[in-house]
Protein backbone atom coordinates (compact mmCIF):
# COMPACT_ATOMS: atom_id res chain seq x y z
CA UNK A 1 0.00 0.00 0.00
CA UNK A 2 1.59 3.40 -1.07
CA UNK A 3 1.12 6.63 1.01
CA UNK A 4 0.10 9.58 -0.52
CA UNK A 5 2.66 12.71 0.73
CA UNK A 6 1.19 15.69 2.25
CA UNK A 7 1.87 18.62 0.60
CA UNK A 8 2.93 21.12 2.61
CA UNK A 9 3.20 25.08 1.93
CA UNK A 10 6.80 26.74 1.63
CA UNK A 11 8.09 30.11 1.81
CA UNK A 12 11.22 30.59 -0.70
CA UNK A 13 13.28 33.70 -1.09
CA UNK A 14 15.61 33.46 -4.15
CA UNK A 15 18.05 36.29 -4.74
CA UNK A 16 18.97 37.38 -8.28
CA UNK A 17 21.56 39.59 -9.39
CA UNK A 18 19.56 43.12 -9.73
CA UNK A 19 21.34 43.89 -13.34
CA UNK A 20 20.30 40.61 -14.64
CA UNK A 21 16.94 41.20 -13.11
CA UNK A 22 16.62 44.80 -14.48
CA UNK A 23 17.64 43.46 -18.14
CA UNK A 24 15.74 39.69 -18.36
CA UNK A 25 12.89 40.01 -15.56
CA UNK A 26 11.28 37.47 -17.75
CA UNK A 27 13.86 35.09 -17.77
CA UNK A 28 14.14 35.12 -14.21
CA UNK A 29 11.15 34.35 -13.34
CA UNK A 30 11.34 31.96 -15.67
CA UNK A 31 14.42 30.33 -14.23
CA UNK A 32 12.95 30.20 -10.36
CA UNK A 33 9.52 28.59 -12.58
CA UNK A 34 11.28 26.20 -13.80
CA UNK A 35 13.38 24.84 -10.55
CA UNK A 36 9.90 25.11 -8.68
CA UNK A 37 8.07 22.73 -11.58
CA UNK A 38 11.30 20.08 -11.51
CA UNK A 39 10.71 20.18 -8.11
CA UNK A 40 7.05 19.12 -8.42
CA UNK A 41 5.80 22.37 -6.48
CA UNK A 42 2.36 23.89 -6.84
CA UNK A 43 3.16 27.83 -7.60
CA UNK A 44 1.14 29.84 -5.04
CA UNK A 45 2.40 33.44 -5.31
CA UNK A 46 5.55 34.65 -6.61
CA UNK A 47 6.43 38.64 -6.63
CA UNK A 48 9.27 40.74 -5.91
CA UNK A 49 10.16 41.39 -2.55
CA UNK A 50 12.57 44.12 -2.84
CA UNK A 51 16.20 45.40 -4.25
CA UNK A 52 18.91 46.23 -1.82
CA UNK A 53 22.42 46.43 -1.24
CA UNK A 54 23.77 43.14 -0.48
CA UNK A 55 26.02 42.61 3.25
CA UNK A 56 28.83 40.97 1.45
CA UNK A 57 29.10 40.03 -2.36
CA UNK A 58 27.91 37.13 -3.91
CA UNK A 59 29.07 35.49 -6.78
CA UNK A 60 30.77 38.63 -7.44
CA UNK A 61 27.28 40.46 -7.45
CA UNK A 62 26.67 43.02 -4.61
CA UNK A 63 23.15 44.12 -5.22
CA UNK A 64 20.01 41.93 -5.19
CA UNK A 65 16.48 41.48 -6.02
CA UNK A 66 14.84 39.54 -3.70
CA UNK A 67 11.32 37.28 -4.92
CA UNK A 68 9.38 35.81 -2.63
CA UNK A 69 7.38 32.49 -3.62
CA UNK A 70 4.65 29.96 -1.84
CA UNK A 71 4.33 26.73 -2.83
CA UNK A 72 3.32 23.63 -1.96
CA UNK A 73 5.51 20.48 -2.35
CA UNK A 74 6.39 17.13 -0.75
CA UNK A 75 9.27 18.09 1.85
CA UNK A 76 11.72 15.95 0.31
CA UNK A 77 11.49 18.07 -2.96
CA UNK A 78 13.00 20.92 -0.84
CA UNK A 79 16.84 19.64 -1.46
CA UNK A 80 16.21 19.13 -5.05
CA UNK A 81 15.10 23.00 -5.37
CA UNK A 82 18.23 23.61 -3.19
CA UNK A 83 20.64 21.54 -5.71
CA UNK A 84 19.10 23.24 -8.46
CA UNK A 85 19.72 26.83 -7.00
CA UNK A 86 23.15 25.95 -6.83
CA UNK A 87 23.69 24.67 -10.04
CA UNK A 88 21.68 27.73 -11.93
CA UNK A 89 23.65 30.80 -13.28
CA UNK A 90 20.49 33.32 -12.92
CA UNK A 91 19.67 32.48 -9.18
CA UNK A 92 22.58 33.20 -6.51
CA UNK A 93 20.96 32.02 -3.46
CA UNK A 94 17.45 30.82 -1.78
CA UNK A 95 16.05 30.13 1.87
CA UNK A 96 12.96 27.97 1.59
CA UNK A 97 11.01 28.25 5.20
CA UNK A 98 7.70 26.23 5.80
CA UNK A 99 5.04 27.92 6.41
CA UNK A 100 1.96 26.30 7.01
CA UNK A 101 1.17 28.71 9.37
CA UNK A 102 0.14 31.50 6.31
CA UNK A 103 -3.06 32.50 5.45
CA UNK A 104 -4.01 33.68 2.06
CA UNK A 105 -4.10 37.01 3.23
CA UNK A 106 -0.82 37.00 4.68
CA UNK A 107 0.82 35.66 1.12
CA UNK A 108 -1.14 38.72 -0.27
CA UNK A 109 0.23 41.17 1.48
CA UNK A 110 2.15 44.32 0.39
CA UNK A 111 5.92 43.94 -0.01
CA UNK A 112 8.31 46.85 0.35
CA UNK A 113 8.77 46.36 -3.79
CA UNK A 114 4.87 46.91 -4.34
CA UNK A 115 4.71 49.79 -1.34
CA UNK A 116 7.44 51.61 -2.88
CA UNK A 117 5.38 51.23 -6.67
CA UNK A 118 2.13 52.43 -4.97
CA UNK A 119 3.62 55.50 -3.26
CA UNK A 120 5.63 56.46 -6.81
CA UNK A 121 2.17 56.69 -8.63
CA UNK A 122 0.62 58.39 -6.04
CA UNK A 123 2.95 60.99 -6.23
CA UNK A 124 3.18 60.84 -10.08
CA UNK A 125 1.47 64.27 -11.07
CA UNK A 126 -1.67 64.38 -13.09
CA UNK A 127 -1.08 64.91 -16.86
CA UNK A 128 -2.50 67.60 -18.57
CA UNK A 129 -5.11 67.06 -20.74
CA UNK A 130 -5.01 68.68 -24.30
CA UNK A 131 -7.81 71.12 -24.71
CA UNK A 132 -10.23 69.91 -27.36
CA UNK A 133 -10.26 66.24 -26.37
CA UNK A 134 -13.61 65.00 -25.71
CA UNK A 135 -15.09 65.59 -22.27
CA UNK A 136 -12.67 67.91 -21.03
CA UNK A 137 -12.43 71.41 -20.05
CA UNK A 138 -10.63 74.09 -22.11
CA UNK A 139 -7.90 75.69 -20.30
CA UNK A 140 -9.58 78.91 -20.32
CA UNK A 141 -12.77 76.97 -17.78
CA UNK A 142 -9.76 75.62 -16.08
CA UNK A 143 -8.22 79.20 -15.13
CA UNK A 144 -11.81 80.53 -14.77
CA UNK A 145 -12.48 77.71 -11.92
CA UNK A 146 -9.17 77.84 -10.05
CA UNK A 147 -10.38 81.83 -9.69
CA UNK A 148 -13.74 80.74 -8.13
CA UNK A 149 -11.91 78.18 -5.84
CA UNK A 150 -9.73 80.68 -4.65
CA UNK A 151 -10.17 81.72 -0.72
CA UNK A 152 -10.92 85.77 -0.70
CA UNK A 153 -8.50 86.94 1.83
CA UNK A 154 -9.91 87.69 5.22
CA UNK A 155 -11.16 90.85 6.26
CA UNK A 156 -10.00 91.57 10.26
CA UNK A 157 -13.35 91.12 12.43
CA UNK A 158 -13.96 94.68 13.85
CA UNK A 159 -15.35 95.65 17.56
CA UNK A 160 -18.15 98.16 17.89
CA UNK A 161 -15.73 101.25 18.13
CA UNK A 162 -14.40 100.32 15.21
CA UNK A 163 -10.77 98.87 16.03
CA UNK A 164 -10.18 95.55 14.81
CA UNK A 165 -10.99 92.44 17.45
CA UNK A 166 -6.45 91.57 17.55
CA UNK A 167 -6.40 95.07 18.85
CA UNK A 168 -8.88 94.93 20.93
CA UNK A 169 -7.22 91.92 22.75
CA UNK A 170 -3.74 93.58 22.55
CA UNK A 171 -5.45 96.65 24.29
CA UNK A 172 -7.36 94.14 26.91
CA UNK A 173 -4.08 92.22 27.96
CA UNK A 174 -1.79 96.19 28.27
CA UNK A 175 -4.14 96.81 30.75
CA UNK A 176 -4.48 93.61 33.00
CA UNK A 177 -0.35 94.22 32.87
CA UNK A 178 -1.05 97.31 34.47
CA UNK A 179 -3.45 96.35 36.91
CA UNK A 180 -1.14 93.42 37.96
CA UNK A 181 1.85 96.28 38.72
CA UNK A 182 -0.03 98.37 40.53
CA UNK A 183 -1.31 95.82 42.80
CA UNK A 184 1.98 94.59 42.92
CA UNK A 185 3.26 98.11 44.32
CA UNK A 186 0.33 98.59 47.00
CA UNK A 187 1.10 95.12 48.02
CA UNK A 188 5.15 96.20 49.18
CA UNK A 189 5.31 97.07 52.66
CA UNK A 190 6.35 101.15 53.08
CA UNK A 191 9.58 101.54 54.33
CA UNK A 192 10.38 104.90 56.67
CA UNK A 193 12.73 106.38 53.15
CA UNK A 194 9.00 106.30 51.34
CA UNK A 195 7.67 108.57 53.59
């Protein structure tokens, strides 16, 4: 009677050279593909991680991409994924973790690759529209409504004798100063030279 092996879910980082990356993104992805399918692994998610400086070169390489994969396999496939890491040209190193433990949201989750992305169009300005395509504005409506939208400056808010309220206040606080001094001075003891 045969057992049937349990397929458990992985975590593998593989780290590319970032110039090779950069120039054949296709092909590496390709490459980690292919060791994952020899290996007999079900693809869950694969995306880029990040790019950073490595600690120490590798293979002569010292930046990296980093991807991040799930997949399922049989645990013995894991040293056959390891051989094949070794023995590829376009992959320089990879740490395979289980992790059974993940949820599907936690495999979907941003990486600091796809944050970095998002923030980048976000701060990518609008582009201007040529006047005359359909639906849009003409520049001259354009200037006409940032006019409208414009805040009028304010006007000081005036008292009933006319000064404005800030001077009002100014005038308010001189004269609690004086008050304070003088109670202040009737508050010192007379000495006999005051007299």
């Amino acid at each position: 009677m045969e057992t049937v092996a349990k397929k458990r879910l992985y975590e593998g980082m593989f780290l590319v050279d970032s110039a090779l990356a950069g120039a054949d993104w296709d092909g590496v992805m390709t490459a980690i593909k292919r060791v994952l399918e020899r290996a007999d692994a079900e693809i869950v998610s694969i995306k880029k991680w990040d790019d950073r400086r490595l600690a120490y070169d590798v293979k002569h390489v010292s930046r990296g991409t980093y991807i991040l994969t799930y997949f399922r396999t049989d645990g013995k496939n894991i040293q056959d994924i390891e051989k094949a890491v070794q023995l590829s040209e376009r992959i320089l190193r990879v740490l395979i973790l289980t992790a059974d433990y993940m949820t599907a949201e936690d495999m979907e989750k941003d990486t600091p690759a796809t944050k970095a992305e998002k923030e980048k169009e976000e701060r990518k300005p609008i582009p201007a529209k040529k006047s005359g395509e359909k639906g849009e504005e003409k520049p001259q409506d354009n200037q006409q409504a940032d006019k409208d939208t414009k805040e009028k400056p304010k006007e000081p808010e005036t008292t009933k004798e006319g000064e404005t309220k800030e001077d009002a206040e100014d005038a308010e606080k001189a004269e609690t100063a004086n008050e304070a001094e003088q109670t202040k001075e009737e508050e010192q003891p007379k000495t006999p030279a005051d007299d």
